[in-house]
PDB file of N, CA and C in Angstrom:
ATOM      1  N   UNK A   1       2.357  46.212 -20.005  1.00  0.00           N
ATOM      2  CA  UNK A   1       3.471  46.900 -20.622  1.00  0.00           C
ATOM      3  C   UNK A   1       3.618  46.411 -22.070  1.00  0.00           C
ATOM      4  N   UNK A   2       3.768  47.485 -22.391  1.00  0.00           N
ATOM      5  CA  UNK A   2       4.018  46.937 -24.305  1.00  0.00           C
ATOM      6  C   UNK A   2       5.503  46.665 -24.647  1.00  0.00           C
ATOM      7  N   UNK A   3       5.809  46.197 -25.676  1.00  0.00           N
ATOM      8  CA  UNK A   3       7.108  45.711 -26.378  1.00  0.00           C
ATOM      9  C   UNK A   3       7.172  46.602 -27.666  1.00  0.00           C
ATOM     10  N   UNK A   4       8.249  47.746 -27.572  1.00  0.00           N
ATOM     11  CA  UNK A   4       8.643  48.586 -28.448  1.00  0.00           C
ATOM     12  C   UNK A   4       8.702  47.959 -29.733  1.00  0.00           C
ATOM     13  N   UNK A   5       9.477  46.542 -29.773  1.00  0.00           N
ATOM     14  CA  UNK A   5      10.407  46.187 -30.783  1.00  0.00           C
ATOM     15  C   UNK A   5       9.132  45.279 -31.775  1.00  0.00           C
ATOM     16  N   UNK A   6       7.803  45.273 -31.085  1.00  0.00           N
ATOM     17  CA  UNK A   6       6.436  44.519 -31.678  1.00  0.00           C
ATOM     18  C   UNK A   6       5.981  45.756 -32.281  1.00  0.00           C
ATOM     19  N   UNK A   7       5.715  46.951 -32.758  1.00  0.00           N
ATOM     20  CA  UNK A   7       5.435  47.688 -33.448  1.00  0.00           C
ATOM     21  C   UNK A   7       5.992  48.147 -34.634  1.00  0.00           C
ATOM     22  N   UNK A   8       5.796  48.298 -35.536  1.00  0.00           N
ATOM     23  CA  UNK A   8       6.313  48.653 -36.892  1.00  0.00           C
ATOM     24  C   UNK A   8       6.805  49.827 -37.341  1.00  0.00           C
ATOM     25  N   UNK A   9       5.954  50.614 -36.589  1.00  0.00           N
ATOM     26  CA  UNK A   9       6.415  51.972 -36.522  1.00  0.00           C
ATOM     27  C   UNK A   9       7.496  52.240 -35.757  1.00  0.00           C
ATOM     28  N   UNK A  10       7.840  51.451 -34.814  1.00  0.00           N
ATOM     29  CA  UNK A  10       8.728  51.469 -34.205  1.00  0.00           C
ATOM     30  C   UNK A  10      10.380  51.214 -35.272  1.00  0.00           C
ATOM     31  N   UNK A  11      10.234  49.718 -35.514  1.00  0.00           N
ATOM     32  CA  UNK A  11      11.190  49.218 -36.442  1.00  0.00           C
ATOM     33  C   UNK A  11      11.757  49.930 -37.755  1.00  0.00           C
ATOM     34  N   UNK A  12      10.467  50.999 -38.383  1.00  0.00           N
ATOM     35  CA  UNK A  12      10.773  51.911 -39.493  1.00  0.00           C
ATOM     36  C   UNK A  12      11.912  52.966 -38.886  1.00  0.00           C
ATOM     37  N   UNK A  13      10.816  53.551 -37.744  1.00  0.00           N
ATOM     38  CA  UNK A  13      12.083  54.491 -36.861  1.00  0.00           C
ATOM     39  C   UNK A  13      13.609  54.647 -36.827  1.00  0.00           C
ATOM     40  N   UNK A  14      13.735  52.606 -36.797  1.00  0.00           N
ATOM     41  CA  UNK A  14      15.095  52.469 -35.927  1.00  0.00           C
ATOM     42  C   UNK A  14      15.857  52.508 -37.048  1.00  0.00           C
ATOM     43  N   UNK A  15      15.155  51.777 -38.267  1.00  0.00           N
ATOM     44  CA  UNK A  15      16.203  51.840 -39.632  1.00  0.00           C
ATOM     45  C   UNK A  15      15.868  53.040 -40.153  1.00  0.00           C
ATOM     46  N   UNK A  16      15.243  53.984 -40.032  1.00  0.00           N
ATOM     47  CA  UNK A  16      15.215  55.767 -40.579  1.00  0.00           C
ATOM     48  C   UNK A  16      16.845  56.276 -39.630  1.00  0.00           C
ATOM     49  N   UNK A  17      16.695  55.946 -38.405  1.00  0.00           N
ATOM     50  CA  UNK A  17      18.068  56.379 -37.176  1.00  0.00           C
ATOM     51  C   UNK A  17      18.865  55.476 -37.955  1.00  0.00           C
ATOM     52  N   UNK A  18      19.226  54.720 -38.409  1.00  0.00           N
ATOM     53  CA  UNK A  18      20.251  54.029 -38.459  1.00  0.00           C
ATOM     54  C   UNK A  18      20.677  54.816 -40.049  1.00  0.00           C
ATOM     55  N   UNK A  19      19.704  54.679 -40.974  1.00  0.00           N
ATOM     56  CA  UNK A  19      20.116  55.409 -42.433  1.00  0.00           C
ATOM     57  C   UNK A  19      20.408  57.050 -42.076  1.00  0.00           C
ATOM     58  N   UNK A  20      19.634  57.656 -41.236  1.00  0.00           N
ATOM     59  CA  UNK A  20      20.337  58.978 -40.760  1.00  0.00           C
ATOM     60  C   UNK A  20      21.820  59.385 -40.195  1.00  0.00           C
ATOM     61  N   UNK A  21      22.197  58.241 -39.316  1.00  0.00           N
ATOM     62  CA  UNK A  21      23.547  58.325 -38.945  1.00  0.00           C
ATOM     63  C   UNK A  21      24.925  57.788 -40.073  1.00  0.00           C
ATOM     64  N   UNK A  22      24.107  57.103 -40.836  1.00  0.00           N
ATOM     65  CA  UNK A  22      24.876  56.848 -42.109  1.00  0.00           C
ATOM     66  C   UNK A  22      25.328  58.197 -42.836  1.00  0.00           C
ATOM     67  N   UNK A  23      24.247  58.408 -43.406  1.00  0.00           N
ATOM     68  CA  UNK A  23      24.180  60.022 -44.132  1.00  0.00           C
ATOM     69  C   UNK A  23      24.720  61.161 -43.575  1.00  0.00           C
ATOM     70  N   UNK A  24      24.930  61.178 -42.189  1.00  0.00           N
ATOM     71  CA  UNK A  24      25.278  62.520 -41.605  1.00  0.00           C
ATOM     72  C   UNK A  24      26.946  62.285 -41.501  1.00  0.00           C
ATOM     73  N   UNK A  25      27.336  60.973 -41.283  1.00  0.00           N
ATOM     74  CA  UNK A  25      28.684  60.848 -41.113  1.00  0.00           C
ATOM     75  C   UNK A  25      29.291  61.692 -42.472  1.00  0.00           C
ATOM     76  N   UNK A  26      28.815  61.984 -43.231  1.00  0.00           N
ATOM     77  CA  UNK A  26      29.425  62.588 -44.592  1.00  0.00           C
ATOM     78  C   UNK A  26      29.417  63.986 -44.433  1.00  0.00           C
ATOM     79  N   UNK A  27      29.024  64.208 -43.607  1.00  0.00           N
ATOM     80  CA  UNK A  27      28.448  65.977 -43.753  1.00  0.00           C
ATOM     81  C   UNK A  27      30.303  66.811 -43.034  1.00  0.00           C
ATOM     82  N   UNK A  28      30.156  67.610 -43.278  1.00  0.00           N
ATOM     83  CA  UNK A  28      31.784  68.580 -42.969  1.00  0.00           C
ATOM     84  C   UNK A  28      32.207  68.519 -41.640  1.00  0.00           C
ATOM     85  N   UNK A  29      33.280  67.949 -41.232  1.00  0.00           N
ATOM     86  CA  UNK A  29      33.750  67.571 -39.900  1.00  0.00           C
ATOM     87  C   UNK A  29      33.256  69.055 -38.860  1.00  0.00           C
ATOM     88  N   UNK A  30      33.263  70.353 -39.749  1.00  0.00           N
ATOM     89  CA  UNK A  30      32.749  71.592 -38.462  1.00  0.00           C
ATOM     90  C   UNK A  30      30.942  71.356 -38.121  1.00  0.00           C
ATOM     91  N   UNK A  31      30.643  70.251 -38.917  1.00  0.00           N
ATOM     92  CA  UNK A  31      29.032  70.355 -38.448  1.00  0.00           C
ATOM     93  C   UNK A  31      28.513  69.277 -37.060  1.00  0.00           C
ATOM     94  N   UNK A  32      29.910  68.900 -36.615  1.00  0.00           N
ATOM     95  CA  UNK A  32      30.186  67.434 -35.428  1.00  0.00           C
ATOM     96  C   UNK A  32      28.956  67.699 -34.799  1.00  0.00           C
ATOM     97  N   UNK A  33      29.028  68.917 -34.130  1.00  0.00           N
ATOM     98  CA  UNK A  33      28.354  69.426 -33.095  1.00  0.00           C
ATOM     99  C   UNK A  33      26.886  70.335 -33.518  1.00  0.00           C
ATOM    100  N   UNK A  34      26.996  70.488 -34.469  1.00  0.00           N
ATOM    101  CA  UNK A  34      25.864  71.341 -35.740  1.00  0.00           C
ATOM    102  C   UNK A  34      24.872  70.491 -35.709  1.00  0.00           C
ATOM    103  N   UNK A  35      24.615  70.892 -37.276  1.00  0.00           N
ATOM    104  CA  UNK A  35      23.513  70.131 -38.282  1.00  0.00           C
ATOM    105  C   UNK A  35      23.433  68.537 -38.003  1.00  0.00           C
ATOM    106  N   UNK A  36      24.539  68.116 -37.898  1.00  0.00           N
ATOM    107  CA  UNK A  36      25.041  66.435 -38.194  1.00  0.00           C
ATOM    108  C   UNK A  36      24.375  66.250 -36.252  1.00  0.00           C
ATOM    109  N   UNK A  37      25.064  66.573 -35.507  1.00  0.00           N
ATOM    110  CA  UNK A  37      24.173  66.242 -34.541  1.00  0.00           C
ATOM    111  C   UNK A  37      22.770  66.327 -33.914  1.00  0.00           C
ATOM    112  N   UNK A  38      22.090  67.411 -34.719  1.00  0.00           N
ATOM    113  CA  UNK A  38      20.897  67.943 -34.755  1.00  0.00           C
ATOM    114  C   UNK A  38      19.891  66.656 -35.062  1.00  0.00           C
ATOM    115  N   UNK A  39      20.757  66.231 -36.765  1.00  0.00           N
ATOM    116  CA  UNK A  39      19.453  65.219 -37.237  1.00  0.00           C
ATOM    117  C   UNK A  39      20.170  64.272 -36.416  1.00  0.00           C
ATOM    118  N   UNK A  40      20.815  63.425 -35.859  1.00  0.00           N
ATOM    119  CA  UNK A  40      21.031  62.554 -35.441  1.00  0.00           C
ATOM    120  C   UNK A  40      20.040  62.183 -34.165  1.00  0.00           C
ATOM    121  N   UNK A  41      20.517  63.509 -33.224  1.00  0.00           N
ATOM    122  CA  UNK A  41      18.936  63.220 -32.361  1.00  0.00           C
ATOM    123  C   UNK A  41      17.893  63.120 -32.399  1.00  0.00           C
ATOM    124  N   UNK A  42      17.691  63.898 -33.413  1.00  0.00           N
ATOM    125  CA  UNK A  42      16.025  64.108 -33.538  1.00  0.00           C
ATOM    126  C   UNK A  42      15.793  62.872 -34.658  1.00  0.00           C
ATOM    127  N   UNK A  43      16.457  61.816 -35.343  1.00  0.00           N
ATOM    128  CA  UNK A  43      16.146  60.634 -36.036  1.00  0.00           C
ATOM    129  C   UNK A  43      16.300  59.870 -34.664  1.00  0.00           C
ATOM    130  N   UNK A  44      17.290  59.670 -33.472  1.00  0.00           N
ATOM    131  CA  UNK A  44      16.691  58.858 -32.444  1.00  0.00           C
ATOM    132  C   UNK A  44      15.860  59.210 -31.515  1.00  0.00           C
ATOM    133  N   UNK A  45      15.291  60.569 -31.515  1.00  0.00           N
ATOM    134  CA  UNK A  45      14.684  60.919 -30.293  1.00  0.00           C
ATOM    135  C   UNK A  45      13.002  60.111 -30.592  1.00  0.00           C
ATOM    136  N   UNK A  46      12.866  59.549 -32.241  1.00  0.00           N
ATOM    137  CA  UNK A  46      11.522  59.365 -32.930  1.00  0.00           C
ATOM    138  C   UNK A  46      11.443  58.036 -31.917  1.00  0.00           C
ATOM    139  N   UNK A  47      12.377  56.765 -31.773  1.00  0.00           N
ATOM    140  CA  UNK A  47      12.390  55.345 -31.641  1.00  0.00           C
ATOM    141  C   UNK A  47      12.616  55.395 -29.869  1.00  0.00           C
ATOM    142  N   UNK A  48      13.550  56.733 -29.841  1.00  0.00           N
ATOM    143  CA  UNK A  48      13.387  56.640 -28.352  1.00  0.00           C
ATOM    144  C   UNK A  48      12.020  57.026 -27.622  1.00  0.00           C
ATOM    145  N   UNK A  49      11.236  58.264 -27.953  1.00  0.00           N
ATOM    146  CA  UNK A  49       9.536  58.465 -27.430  1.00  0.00           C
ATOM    147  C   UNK A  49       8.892  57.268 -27.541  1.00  0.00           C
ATOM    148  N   UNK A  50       9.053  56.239 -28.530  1.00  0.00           N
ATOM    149  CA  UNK A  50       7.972  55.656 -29.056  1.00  0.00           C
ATOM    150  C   UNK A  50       8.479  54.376 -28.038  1.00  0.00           C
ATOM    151  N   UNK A  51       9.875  53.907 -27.561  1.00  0.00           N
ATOM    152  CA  UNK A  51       9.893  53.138 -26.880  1.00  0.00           C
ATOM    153  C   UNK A  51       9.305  53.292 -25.295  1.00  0.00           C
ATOM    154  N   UNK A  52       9.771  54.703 -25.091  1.00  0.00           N
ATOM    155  CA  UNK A  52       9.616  55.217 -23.408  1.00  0.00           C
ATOM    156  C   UNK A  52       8.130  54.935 -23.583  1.00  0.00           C
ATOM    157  N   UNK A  53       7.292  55.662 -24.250  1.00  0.00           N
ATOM    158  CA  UNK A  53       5.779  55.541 -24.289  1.00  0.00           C
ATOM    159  C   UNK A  53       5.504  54.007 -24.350  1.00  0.00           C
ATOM    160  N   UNK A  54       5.844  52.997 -24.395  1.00  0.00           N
ATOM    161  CA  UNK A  54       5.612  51.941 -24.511  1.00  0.00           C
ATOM    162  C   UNK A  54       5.713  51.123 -22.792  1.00  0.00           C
ATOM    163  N   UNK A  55       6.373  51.717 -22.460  1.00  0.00           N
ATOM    164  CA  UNK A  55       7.081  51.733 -21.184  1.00  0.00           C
ATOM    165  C   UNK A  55       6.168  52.381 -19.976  1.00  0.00           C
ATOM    166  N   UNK A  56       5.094  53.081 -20.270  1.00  0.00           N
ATOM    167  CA  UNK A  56       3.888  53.991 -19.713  1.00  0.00           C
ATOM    168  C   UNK A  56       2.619  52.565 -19.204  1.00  0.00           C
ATOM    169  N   UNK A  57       1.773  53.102 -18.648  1.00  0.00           N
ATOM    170  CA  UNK A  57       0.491  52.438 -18.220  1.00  0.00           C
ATOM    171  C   UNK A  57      -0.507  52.509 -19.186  1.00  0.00           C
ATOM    172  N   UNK A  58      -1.045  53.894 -20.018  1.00  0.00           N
ATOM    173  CA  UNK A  58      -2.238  54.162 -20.288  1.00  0.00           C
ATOM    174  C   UNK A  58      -1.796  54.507 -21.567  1.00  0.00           C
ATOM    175  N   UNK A  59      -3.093  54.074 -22.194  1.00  0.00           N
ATOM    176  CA  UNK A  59      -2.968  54.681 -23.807  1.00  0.00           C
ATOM    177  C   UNK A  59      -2.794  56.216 -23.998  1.00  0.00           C
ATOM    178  N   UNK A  60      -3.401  56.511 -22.934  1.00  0.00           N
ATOM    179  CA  UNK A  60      -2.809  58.564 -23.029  1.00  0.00           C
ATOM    180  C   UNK A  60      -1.432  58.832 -23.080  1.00  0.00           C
ATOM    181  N   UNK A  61      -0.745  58.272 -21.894  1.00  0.00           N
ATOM    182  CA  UNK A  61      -0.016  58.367 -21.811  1.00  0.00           C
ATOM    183  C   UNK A  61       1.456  57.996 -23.018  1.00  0.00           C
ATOM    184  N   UNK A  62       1.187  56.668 -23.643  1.00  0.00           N
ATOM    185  CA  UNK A  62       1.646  56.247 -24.886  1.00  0.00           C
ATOM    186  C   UNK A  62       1.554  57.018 -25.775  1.00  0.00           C
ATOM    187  N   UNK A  63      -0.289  57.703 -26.029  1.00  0.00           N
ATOM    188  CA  UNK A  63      -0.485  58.782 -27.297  1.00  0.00           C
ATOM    189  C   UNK A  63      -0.025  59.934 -27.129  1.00  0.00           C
ATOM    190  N   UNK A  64       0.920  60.511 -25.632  1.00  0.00           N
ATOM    191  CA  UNK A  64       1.503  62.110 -25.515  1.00  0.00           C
ATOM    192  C   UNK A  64       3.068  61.646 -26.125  1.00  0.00           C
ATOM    193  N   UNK A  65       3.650  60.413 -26.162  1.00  0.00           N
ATOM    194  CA  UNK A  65       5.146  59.827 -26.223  1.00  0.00           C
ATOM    195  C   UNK A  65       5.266  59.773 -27.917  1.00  0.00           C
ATOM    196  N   UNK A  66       4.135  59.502 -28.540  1.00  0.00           N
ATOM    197  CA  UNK A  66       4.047  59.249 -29.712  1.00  0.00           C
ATOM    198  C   UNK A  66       3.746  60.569 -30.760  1.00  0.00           C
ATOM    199  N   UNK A  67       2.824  61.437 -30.184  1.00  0.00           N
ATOM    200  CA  UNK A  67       2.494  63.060 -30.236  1.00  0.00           C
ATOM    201  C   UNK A  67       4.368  62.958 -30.925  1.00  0.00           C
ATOM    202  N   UNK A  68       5.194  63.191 -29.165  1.00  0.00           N
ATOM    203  CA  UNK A  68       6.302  64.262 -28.995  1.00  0.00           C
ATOM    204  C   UNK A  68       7.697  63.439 -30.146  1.00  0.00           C
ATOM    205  N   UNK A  69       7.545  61.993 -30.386  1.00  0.00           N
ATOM    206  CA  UNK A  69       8.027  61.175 -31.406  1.00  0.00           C
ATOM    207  C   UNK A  69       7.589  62.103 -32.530  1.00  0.00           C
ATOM    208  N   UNK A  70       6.652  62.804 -33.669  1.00  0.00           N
ATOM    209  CA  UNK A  70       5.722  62.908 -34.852  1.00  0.00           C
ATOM    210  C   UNK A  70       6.408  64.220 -34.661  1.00  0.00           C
ATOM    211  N   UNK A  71       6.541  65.131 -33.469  1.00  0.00           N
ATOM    212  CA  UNK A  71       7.389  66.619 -33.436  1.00  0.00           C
ATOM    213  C   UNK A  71       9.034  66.422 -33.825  1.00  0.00           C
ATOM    214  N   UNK A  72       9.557  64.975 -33.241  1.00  0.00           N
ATOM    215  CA  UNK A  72      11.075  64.936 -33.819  1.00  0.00           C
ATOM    216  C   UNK A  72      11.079  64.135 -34.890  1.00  0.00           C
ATOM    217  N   UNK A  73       9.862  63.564 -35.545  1.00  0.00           N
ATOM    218  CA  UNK A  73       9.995  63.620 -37.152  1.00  0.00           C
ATOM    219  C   UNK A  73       9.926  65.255 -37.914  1.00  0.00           C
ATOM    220  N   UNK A  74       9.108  65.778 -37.533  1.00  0.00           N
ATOM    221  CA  UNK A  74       9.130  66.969 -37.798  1.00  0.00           C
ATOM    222  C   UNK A  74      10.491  67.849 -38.213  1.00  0.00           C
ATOM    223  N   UNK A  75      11.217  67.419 -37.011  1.00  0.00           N
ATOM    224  CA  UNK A  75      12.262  68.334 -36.819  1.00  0.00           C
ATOM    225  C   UNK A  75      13.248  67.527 -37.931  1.00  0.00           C
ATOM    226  N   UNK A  76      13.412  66.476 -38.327  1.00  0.00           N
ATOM    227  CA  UNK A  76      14.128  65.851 -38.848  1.00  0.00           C
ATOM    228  C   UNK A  76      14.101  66.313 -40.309  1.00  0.00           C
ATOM    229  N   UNK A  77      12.336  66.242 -40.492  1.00  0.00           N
ATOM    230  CA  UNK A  77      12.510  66.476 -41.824  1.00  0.00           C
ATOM    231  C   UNK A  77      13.014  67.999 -42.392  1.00  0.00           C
ATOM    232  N   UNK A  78      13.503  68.728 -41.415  1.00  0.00           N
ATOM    233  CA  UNK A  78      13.381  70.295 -41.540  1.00  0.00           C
ATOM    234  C   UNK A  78      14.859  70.229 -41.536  1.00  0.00           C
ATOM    235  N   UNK A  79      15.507  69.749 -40.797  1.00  0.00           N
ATOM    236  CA  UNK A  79      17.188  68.701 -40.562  1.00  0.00           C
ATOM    237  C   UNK A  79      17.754  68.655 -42.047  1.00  0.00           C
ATOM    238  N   UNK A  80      17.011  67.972 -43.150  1.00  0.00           N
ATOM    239  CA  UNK A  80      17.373  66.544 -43.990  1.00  0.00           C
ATOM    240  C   UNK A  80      17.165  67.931 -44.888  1.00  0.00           C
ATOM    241  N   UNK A  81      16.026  68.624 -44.924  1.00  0.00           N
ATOM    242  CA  UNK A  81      16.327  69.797 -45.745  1.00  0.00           C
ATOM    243  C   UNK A  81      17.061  70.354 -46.096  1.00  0.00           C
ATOM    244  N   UNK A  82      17.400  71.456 -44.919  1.00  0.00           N
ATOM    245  CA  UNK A  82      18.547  72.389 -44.524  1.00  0.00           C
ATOM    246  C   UNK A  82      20.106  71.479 -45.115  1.00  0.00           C
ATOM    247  N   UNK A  83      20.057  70.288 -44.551  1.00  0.00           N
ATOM    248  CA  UNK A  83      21.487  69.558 -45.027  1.00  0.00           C
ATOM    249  C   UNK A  83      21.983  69.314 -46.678  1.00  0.00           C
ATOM    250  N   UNK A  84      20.189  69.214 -47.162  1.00  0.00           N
ATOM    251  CA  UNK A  84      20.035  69.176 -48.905  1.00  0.00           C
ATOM    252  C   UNK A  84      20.426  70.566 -49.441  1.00  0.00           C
ATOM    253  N   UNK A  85      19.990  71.763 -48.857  1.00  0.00           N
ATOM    254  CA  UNK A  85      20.066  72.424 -49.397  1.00  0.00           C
ATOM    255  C   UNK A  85      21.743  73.632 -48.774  1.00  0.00           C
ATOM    256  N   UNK A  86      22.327  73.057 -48.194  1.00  0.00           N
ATOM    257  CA  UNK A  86      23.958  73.334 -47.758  1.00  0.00           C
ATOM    258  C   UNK A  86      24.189  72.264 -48.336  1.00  0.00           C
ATOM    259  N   UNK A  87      24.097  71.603 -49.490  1.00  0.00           N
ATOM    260  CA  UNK A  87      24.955  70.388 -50.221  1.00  0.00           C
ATOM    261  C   UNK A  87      25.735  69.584 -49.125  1.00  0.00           C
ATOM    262  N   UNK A  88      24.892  69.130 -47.831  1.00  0.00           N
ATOM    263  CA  UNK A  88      25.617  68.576 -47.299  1.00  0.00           C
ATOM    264  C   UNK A  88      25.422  67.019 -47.491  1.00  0.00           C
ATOM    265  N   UNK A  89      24.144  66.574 -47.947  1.00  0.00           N
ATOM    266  CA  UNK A  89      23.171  65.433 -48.377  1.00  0.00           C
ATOM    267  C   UNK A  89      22.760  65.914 -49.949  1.00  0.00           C
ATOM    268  N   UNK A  90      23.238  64.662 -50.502  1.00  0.00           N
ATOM    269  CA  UNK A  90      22.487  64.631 -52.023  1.00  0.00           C
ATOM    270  C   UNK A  90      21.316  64.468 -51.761  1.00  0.00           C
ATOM    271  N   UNK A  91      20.682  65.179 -53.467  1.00  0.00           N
ATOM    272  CA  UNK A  91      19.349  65.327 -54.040  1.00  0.00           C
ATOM    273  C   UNK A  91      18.732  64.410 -53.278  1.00  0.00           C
ATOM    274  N   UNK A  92      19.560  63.250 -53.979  1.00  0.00           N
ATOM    275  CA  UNK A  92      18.823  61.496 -54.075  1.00  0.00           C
ATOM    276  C   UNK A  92      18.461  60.443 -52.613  1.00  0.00           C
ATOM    277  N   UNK A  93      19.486  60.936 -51.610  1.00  0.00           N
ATOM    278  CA  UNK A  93      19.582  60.602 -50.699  1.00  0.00           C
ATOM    279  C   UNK A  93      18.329  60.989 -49.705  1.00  0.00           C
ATOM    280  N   UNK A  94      18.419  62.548 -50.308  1.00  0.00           N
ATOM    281  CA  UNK A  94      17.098  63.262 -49.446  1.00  0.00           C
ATOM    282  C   UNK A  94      15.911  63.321 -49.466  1.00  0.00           C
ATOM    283  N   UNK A  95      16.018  62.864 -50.790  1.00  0.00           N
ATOM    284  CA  UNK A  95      14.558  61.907 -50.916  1.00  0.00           C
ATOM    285  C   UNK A  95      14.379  60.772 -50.457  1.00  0.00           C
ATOM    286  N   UNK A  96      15.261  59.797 -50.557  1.00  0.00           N
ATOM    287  CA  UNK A  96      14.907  58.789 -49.696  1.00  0.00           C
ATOM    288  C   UNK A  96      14.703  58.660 -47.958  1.00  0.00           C
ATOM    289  N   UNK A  97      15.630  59.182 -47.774  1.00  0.00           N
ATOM    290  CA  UNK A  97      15.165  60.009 -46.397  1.00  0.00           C
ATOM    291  C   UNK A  97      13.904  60.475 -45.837  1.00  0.00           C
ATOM    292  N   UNK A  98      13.727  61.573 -46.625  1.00  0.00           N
ATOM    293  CA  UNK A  98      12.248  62.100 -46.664  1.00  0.00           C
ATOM    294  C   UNK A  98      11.222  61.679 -46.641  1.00  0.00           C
ATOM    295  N   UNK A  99      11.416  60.457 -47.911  1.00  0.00           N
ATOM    296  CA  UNK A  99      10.188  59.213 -47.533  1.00  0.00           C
ATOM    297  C   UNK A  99       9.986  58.772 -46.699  1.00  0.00           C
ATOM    298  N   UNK A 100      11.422  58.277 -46.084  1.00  0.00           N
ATOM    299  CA  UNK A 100      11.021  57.287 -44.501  1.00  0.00           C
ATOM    300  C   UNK A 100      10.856  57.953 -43.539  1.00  0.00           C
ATOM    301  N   UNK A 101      11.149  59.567 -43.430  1.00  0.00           N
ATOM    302  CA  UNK A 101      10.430  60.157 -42.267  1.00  0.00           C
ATOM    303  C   UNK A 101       8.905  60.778 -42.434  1.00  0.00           C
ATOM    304  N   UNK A 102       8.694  60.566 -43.790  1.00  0.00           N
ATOM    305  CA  UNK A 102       7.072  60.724 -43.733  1.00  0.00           C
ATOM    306  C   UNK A 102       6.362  59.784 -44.074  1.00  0.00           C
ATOM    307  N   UNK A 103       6.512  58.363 -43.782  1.00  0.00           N
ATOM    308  CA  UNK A 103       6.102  57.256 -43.768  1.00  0.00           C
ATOM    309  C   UNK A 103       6.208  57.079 -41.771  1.00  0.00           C
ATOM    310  N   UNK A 104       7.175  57.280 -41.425  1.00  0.00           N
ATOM    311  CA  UNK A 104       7.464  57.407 -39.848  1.00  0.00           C
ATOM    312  C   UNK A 104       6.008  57.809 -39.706  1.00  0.00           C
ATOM    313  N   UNK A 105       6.250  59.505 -40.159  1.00  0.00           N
ATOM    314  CA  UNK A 105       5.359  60.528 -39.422  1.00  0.00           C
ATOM    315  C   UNK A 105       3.651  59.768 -39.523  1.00  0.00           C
ATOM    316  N   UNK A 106       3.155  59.354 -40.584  1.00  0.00           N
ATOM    317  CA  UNK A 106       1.774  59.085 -40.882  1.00  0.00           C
ATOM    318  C   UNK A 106       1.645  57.441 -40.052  1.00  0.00           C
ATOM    319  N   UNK A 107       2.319  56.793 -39.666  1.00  0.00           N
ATOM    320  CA  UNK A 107       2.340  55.531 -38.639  1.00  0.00           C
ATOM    321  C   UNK A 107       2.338  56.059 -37.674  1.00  0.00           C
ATOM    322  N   UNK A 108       2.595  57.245 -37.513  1.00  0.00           N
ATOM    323  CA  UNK A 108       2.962  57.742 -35.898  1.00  0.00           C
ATOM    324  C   UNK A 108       1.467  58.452 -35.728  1.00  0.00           C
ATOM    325  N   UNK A 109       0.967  58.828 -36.931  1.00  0.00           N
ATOM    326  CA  UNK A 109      -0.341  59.680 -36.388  1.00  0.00           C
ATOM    327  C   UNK A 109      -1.603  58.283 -36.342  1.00  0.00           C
ATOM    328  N   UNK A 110      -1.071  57.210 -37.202  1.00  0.00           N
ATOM    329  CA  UNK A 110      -2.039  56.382 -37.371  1.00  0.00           C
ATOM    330  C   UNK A 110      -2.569  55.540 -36.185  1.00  0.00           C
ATOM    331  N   UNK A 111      -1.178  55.462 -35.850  1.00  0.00           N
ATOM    332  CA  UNK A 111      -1.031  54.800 -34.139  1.00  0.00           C
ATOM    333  C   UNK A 111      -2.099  55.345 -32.957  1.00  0.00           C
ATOM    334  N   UNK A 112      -1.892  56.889 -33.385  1.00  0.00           N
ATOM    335  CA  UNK A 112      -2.081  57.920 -32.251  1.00  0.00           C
ATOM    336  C   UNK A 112      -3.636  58.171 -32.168  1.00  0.00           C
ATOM    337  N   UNK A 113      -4.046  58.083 -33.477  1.00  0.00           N
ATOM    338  CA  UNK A 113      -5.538  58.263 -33.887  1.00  0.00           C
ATOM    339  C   UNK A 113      -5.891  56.665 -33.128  1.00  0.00           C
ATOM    340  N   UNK A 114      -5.534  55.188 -33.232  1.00  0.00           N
ATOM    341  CA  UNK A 114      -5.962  54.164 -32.733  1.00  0.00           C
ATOM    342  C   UNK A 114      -6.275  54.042 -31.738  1.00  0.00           C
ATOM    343  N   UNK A 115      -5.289  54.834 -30.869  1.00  0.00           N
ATOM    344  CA  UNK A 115      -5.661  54.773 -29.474  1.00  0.00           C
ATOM    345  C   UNK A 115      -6.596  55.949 -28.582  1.00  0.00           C
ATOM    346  N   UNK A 116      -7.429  56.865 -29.568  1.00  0.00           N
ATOM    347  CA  UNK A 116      -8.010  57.636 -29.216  1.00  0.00           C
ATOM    348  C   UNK A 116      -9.186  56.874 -29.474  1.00  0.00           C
ATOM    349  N   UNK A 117      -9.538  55.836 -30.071  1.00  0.00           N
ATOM    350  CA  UNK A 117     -10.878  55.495 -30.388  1.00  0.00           C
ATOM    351  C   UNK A 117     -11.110  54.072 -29.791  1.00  0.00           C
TER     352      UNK A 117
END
């Protein structure tokens, strides 16, 4: 069994979720249930796959957890957009953001490619 909290990609994850729930707390009290909860999951759903997959037997099994982690970066970054562009998240913010979910995303494929070979 592996240890979530020994991977790096993991740890980027948790502080990308943690700077996401920062940022969304700002967004318009009608988006509770919206936008603001949208990225919120899908910034923890990245740390949660990557832990459950850790939690698995087989490197397949780890590389389908890590796959479906790289789809809720995906979704995040499409999230962090949409929120930039409803002025719900500054310019500046969304770039930084952006970085750390495509720094996520390319650890997550780097990972994924490791354990195929």
């Amino acid at each position: 069994m592996r240890d979530f909290r020994q991977y790096a990609v993991w740890q980027k994850a948790h502080l990308l979720t943690l700077a996401v729930y920062s940022a969304a707390a700002s967004f318009p009290s009608h988006e509770l249930f919206g936008l603001r909860s949208q990225v919120q999951r899908a910034a923890a759903s990245i740390g949660l796959n990557i832990s459950e997959g850790c939690g698995l037997e087989t490197d397949a099994e780890f590389g389908r957890f890590l796959r479906i982690a790289a789809g809720s970066a995906s979704e995040l970054e499409y999230g962090l957009l949409l929120a930039r562009d409803l002025k719900y998240l500054a310019p500046e913010r969304h770039v930084e953001l952006e970085r750390q979910t495509q720094e996520v995303k390319r650890m997550l494929f780097a990972l994924t490619r490791s354990l195929r070979s």
